[in-house]
N, C-alpha and C. Protein backbone atom coordinates (compact mmCIF):
# COMPACT_ATOMS: atom_id res chain seq x y z
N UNK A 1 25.91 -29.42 55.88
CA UNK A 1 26.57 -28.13 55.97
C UNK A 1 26.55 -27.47 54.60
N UNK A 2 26.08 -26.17 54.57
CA UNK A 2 26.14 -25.74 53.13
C UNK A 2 27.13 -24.98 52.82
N UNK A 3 27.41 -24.78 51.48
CA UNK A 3 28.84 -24.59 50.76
C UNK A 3 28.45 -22.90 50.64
N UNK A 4 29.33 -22.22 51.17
CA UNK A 4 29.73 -21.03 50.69
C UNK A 4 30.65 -20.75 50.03
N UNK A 5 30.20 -19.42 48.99
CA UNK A 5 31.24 -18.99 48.67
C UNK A 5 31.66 -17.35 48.47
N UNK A 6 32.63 -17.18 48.77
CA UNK A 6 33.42 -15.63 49.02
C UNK A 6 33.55 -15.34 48.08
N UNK A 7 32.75 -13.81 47.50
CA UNK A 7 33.35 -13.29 46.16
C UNK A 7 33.92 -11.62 46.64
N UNK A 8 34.83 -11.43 45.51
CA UNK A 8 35.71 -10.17 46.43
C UNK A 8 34.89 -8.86 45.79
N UNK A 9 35.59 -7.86 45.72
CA UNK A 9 34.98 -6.58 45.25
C UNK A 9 34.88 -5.55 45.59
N UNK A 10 35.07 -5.96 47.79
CA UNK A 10 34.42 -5.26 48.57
C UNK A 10 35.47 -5.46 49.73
N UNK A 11 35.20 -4.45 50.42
CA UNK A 11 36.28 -4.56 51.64
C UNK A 11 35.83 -5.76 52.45
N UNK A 12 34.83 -6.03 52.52
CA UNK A 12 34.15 -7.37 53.88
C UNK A 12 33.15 -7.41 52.48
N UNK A 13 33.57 -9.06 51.90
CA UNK A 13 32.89 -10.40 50.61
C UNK A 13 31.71 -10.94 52.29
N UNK A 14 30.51 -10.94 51.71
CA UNK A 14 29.46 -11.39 52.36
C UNK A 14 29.41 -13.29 51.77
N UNK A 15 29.50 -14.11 52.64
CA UNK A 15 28.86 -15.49 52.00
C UNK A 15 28.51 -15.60 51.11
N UNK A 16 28.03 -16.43 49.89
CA UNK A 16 26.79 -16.87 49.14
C UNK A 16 26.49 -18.42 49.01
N UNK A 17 25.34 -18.32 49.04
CA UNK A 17 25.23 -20.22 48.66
C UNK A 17 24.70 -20.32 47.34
N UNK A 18 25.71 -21.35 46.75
CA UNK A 18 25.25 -21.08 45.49
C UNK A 18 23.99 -21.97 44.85
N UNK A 19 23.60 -22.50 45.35
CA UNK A 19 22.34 -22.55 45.60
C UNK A 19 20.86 -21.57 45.65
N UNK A 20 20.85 -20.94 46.96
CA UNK A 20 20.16 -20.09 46.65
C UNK A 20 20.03 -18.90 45.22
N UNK A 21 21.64 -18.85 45.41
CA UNK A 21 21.27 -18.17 43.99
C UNK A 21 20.95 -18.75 42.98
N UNK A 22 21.14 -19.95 42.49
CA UNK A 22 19.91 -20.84 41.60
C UNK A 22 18.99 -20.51 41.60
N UNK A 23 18.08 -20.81 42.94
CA UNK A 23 16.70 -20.43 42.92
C UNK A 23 16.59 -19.06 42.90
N UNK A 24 17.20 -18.39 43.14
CA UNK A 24 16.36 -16.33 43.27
C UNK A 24 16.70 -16.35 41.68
N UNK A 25 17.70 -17.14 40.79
CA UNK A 25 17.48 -16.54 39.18
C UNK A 25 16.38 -17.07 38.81
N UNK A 26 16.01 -18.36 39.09
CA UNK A 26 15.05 -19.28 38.62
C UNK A 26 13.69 -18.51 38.73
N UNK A 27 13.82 -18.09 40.07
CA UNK A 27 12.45 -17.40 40.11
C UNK A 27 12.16 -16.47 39.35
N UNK A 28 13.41 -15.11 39.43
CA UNK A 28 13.57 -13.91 38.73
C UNK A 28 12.93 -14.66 37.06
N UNK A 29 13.89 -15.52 36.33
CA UNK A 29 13.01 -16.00 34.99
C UNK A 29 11.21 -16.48 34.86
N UNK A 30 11.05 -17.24 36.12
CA UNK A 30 9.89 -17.94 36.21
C UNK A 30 8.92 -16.29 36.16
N UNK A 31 9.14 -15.54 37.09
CA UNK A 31 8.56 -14.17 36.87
C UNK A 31 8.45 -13.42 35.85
N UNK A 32 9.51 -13.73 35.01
CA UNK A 32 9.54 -12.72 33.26
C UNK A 32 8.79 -13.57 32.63
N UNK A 33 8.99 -14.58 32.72
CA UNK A 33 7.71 -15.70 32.11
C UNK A 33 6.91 -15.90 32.21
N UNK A 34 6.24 -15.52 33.08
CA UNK A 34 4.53 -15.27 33.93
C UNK A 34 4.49 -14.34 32.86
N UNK A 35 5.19 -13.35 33.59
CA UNK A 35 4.41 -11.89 32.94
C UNK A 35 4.34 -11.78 31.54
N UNK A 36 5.35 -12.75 31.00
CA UNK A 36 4.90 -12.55 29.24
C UNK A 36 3.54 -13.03 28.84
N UNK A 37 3.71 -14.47 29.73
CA UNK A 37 2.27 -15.12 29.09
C UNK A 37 1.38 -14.60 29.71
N UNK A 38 1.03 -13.51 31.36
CA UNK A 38 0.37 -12.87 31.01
C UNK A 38 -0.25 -11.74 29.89
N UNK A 39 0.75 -11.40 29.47
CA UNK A 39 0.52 -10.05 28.57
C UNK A 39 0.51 -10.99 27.23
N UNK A 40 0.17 -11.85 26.92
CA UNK A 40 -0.17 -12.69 25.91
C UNK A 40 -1.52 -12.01 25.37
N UNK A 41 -2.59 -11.77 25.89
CA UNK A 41 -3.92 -11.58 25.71
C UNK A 41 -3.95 -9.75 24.96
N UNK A 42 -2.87 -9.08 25.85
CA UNK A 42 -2.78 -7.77 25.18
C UNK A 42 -1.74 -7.76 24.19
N UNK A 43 -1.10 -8.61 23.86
CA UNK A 43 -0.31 -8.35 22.64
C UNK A 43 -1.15 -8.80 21.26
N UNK A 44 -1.83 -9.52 21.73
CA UNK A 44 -2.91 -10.14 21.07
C UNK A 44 -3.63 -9.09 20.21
N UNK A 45 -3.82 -8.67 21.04
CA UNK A 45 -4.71 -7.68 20.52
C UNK A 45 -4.41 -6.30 20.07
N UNK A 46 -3.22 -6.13 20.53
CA UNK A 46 -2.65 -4.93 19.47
C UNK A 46 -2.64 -5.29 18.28
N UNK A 47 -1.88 -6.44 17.97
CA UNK A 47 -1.30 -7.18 16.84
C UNK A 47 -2.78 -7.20 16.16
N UNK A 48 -4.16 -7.74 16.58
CA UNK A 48 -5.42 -7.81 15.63
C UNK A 48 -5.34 -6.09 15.19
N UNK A 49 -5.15 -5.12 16.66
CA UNK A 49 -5.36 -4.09 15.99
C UNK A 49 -5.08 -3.24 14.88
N UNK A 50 -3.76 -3.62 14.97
CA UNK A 50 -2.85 -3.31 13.50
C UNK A 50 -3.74 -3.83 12.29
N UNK A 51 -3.58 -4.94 12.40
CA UNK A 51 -3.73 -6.08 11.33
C UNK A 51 -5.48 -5.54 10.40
N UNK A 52 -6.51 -5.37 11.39
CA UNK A 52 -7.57 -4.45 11.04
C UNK A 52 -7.52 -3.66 10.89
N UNK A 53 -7.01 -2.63 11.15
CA UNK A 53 -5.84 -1.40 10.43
C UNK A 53 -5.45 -1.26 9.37
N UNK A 54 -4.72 -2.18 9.06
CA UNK A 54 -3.93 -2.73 7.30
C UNK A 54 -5.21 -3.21 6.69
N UNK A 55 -6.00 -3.89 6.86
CA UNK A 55 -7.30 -4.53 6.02
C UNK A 55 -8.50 -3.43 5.69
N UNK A 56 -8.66 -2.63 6.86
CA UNK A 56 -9.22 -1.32 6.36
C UNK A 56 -8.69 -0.48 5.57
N UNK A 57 -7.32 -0.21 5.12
CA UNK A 57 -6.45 0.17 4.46
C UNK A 57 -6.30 -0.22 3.04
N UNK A 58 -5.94 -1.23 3.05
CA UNK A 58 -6.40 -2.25 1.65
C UNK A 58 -8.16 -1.91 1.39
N UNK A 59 -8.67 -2.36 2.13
CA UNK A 59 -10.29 -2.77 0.95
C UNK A 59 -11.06 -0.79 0.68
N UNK A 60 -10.55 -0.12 1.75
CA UNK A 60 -10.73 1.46 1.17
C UNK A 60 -10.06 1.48 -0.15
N UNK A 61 -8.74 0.82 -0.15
CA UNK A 61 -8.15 1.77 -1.91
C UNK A 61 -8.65 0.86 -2.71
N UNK A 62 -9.22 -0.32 -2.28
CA UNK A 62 -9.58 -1.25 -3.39
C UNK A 62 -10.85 -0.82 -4.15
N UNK A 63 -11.69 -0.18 -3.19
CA UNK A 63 -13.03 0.93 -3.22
C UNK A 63 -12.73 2.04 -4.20
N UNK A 64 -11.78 2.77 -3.24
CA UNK A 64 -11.59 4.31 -4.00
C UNK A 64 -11.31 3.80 -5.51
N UNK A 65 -10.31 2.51 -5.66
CA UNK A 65 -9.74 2.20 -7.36
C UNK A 65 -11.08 1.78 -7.83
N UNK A 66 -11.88 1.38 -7.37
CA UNK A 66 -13.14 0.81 -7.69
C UNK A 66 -13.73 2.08 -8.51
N UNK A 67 -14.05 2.94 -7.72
CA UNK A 67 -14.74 4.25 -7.88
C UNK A 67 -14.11 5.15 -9.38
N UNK A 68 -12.83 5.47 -8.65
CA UNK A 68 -11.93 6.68 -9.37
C UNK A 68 -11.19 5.58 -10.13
N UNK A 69 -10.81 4.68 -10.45
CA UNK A 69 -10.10 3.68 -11.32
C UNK A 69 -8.60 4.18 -10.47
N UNK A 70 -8.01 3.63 -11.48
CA UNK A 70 -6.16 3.87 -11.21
C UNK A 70 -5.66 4.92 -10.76
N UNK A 71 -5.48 5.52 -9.82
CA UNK A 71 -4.97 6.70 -9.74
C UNK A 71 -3.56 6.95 -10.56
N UNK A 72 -2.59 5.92 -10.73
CA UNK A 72 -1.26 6.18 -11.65
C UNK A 72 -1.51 6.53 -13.09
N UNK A 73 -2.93 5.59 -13.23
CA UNK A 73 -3.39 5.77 -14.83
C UNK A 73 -4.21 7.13 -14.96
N UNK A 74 -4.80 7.83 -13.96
CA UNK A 74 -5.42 9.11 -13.89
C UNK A 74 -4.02 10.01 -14.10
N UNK A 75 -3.22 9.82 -13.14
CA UNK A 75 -2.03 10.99 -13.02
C UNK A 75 -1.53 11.22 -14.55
N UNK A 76 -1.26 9.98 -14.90
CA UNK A 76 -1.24 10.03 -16.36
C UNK A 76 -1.57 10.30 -17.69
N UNK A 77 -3.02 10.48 -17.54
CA UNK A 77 -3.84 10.95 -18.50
C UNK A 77 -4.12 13.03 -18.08
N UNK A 78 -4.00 13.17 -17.05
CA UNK A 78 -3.80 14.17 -16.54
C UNK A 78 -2.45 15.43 -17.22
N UNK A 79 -1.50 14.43 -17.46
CA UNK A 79 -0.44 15.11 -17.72
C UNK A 79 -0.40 15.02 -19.10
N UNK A 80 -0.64 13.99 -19.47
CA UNK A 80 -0.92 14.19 -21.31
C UNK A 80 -1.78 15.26 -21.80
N UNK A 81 -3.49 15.33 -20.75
CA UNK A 81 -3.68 16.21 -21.19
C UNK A 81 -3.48 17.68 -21.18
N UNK A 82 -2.46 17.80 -20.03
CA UNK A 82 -2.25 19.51 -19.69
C UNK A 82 -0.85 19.60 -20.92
N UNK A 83 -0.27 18.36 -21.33
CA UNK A 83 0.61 18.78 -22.59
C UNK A 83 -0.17 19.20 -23.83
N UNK A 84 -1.23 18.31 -24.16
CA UNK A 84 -2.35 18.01 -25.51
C UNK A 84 -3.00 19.65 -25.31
N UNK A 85 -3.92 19.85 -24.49
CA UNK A 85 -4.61 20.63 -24.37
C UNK A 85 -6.15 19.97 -24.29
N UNK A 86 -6.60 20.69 -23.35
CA UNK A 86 -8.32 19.97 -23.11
C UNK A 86 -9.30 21.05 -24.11
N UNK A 87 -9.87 20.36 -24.77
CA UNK A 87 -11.33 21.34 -25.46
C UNK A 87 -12.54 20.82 -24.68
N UNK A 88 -12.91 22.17 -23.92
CA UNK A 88 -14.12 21.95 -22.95
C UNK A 88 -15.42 21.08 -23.91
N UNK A 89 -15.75 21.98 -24.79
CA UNK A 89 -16.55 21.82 -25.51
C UNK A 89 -16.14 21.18 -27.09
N UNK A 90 -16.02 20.14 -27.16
CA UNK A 90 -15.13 19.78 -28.52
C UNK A 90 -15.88 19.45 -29.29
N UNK A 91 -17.36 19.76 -29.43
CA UNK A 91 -18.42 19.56 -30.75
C UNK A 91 -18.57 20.75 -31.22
N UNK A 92 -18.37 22.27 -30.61
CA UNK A 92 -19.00 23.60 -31.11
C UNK A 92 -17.33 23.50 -32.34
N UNK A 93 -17.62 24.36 -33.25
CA UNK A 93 -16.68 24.78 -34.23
C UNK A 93 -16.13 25.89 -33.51
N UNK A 94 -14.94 25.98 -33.96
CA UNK A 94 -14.14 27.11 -33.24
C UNK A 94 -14.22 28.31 -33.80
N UNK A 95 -13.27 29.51 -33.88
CA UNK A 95 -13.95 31.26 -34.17
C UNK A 95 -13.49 30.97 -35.42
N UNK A 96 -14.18 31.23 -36.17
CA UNK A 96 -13.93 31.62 -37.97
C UNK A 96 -13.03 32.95 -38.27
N UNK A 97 -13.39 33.61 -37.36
CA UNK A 97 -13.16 35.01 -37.77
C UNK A 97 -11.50 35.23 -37.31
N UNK A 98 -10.91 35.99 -38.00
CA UNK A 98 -9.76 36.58 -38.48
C UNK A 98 -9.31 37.16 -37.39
N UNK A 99 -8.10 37.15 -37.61
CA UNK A 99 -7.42 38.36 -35.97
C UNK A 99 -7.45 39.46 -36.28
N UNK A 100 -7.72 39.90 -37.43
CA UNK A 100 -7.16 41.00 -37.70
C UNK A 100 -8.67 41.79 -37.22
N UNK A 101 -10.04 41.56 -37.19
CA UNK A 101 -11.18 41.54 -36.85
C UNK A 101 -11.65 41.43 -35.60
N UNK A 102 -11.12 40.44 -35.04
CA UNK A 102 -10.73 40.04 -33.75
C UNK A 102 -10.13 41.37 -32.62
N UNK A 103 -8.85 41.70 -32.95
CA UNK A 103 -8.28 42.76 -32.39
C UNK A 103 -8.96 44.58 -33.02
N UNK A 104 -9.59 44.46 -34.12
CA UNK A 104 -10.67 45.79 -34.41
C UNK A 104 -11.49 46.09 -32.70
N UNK A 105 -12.39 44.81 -32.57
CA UNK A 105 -12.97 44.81 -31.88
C UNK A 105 -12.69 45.17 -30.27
N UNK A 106 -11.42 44.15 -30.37
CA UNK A 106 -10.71 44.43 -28.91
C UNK A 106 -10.77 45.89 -28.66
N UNK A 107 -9.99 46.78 -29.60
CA UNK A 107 -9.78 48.34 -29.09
C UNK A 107 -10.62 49.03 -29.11
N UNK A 108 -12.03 48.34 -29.72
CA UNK A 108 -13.32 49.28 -29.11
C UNK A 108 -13.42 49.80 -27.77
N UNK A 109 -13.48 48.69 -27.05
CA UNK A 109 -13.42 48.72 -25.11
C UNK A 109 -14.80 48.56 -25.14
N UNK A 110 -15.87 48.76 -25.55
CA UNK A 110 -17.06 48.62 -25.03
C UNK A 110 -17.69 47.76 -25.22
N UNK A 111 -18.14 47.16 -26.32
CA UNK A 111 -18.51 45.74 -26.20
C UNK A 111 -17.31 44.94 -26.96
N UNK A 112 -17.36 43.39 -26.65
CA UNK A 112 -16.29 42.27 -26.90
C UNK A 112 -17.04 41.02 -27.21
N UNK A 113 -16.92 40.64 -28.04
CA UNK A 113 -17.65 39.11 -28.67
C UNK A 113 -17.18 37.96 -28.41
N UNK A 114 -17.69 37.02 -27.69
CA UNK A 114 -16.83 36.14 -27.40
C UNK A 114 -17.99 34.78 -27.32
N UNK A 115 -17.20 34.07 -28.04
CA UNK A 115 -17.82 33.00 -28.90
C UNK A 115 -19.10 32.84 -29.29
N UNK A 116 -19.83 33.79 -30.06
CA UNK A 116 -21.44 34.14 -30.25
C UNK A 116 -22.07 35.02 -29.69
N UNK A 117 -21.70 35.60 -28.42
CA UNK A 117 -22.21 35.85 -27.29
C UNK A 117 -21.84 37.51 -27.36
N UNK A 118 -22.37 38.16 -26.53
CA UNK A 118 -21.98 39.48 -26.53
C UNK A 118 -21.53 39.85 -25.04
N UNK A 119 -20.83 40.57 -24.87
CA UNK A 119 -19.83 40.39 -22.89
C UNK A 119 -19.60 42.04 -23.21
N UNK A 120 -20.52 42.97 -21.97
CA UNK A 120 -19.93 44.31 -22.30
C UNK A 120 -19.31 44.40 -21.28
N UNK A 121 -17.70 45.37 -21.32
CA UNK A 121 -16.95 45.44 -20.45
C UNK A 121 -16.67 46.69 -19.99
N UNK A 122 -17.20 47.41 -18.76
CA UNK A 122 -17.25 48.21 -18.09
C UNK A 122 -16.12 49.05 -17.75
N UNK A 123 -16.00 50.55 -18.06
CA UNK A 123 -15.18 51.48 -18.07
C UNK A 123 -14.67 51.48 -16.64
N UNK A 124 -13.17 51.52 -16.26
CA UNK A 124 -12.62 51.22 -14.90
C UNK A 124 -13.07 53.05 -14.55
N UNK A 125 -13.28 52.79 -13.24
CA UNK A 125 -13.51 54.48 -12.15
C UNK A 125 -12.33 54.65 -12.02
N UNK A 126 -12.33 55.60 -12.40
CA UNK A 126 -10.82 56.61 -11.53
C UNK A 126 -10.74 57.28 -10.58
N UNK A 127 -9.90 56.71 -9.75
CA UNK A 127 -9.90 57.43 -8.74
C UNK A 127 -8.85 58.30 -8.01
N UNK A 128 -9.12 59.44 -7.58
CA UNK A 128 -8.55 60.13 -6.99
C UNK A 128 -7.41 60.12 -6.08
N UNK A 129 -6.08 60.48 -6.14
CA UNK A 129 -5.22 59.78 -5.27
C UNK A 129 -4.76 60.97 -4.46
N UNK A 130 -5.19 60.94 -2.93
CA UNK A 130 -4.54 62.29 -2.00
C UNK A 130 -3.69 62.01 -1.20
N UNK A 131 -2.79 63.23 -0.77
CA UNK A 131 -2.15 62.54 0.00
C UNK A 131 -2.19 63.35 1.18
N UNK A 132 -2.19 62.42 2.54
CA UNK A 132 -2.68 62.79 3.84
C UNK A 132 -1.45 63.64 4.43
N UNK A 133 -2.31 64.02 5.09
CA UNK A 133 -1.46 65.93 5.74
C UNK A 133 -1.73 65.89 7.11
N UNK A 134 -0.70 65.20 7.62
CA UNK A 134 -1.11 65.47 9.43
C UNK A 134 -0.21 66.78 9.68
N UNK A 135 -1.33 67.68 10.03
CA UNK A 135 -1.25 68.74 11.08
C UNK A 135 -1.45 69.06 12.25
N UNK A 136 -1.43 67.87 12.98
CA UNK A 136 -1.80 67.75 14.58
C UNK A 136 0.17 67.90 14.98
């Protein structure tokens, strides 16, 4: 004879054997446990996917540092030199000549000397400014 038992809650408590309910949890687990170790094979493989992910990640900057060196040590030399100042050309000698010579020249407007070289600088057009008249 099997053992029931009455649980309340409810206007009319239905039987239970407690038994069966053993087995329907047992199963319910045995089922979450299938299905994990099914999905064993796809977790698998996310997890490689990541993981080749991160390793492509690594051996690119190990490359790029390869290439471009340090980027912290670039940022760095970067900023020293926008404090220092960069000379494009740091073998030519710089202008000999005087400001006071320098600015003669400037208020010519027509030609301007600039470092050996001669640069003529073109008289701006003037232009006409009207102003529109609607008569419609």
């Amino acid at each position: 004879m099997p053992i029931y038992i009455y649980r309340g809650g409810s206007p009319n408590p239905q039987p239970q054997n407690p038994l069966v309910r053993f087995l329907v949890s047992a199963a319910i687990l045995a089922v979450i446990i299938g299905l994990g170790v099914l999905l064993l094979p796809v977790i698998g493989a996310i997890a490689l996917l990541i993981l080749g992910f991160i390793a492509l990640l690594v051996i690119g900057g190990l490359i790029y540092r390869w290439i471009y060196g340090n980027p912290i040590d670039n940022y760095y030399r970067k900023q020293r030199e926008q404090r220092e100042g960069v000379r494009i050309n740091s073998d030519a000698a710089p202008d000999q000549q005087p400001l006071r010579e320098a600015q003669e020249r400037q208020s010519q407007g027509r030609k301007m000397r600039f470092r050996s070289r001669d640069q003529v600088v073109e008289d701006a057009v003037v232009v006409e400014e009207r102003k529109r008249s609607d008569s419609q």
